[in-house]
Protein backbone atom coordinates (compact mmCIF):
# COMPACT_ATOMS: atom_id res chain seq x y z
CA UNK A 1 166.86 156.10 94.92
CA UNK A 2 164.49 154.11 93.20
CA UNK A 3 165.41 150.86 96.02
CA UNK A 4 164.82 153.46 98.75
CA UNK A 5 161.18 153.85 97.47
CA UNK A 6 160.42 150.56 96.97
CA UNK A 7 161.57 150.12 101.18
CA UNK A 8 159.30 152.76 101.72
CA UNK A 9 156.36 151.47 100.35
CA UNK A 10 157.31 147.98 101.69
CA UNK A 11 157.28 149.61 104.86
CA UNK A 12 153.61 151.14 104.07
CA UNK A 13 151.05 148.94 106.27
CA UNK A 14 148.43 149.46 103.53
CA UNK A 15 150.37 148.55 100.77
CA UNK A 16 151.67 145.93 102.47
CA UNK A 17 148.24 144.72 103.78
CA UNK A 18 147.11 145.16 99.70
CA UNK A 19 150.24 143.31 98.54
CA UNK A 20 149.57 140.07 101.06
CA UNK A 21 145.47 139.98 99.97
CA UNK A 22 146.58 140.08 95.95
CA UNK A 23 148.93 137.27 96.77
CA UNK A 24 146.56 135.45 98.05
CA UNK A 25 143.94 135.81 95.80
CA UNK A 26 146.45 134.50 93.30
CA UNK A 27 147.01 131.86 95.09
CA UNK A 28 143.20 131.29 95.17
CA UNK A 29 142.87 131.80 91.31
CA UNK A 30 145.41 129.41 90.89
CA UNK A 31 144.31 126.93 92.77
CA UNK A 32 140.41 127.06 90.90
CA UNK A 33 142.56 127.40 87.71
CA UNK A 34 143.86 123.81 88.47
CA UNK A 35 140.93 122.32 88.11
CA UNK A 36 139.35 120.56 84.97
CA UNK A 37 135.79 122.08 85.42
CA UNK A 38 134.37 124.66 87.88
CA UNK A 39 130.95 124.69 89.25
CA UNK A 40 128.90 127.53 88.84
CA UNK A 41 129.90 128.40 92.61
CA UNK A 42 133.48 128.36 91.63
CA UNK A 43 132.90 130.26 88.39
CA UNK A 44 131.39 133.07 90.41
CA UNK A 45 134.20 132.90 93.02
CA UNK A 46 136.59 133.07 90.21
CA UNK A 47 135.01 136.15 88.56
CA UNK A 48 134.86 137.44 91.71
CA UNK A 49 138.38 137.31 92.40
CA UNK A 50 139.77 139.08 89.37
CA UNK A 51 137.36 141.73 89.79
CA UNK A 52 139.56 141.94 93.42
CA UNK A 53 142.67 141.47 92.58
CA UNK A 54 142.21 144.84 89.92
CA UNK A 55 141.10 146.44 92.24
CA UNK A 56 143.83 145.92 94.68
CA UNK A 57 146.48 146.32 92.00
CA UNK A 58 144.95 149.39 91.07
CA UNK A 59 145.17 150.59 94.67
CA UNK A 60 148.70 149.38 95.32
CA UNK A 61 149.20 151.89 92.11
CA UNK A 62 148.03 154.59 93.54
CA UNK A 63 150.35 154.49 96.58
CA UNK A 64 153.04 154.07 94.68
CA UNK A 65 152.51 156.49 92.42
CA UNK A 66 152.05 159.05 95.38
CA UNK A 67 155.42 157.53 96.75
CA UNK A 68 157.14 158.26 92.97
CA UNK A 69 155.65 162.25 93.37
CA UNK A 70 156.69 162.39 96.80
CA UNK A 71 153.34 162.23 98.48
CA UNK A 72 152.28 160.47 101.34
CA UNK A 73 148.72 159.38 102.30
């Protein structure tokens, strides 16, 4: 039951679109996180992306929590 979910959220074009931009903004924060020092630019960016990436984690959340209670948006 609990794989049959996860499909169906996989299969969500939101979620999915949510899932590919926190990838990349991981990729992104690991990429500045390779660095030795970061200008103030890249500081900011960096900030910038955490901030975004919450946010679209907390999102993802919230359409799989309406997925867990049966709901769809």
């Amino acid at each position: 039951m609990q794989n049959d979910r996860a499909e169906t959220m996989s299969d969500d074009p939101e979620y999915s679109r949510l899932h590919q931009e926190h990838r990349d903004h991981e990729a992104k924060l690991q990429a500045l996180a390779q660095k030795a020092r970061l200008s103030e630019e890249e500081e900011l960016e960096e900030k910038r992306l955490k901030k975004e990436k919450l946010l679209l984690k907390d999102r993802m959340e919230a359409i799989a929590r309406n997925y867990r209670e049966g709901v769809t948006h």
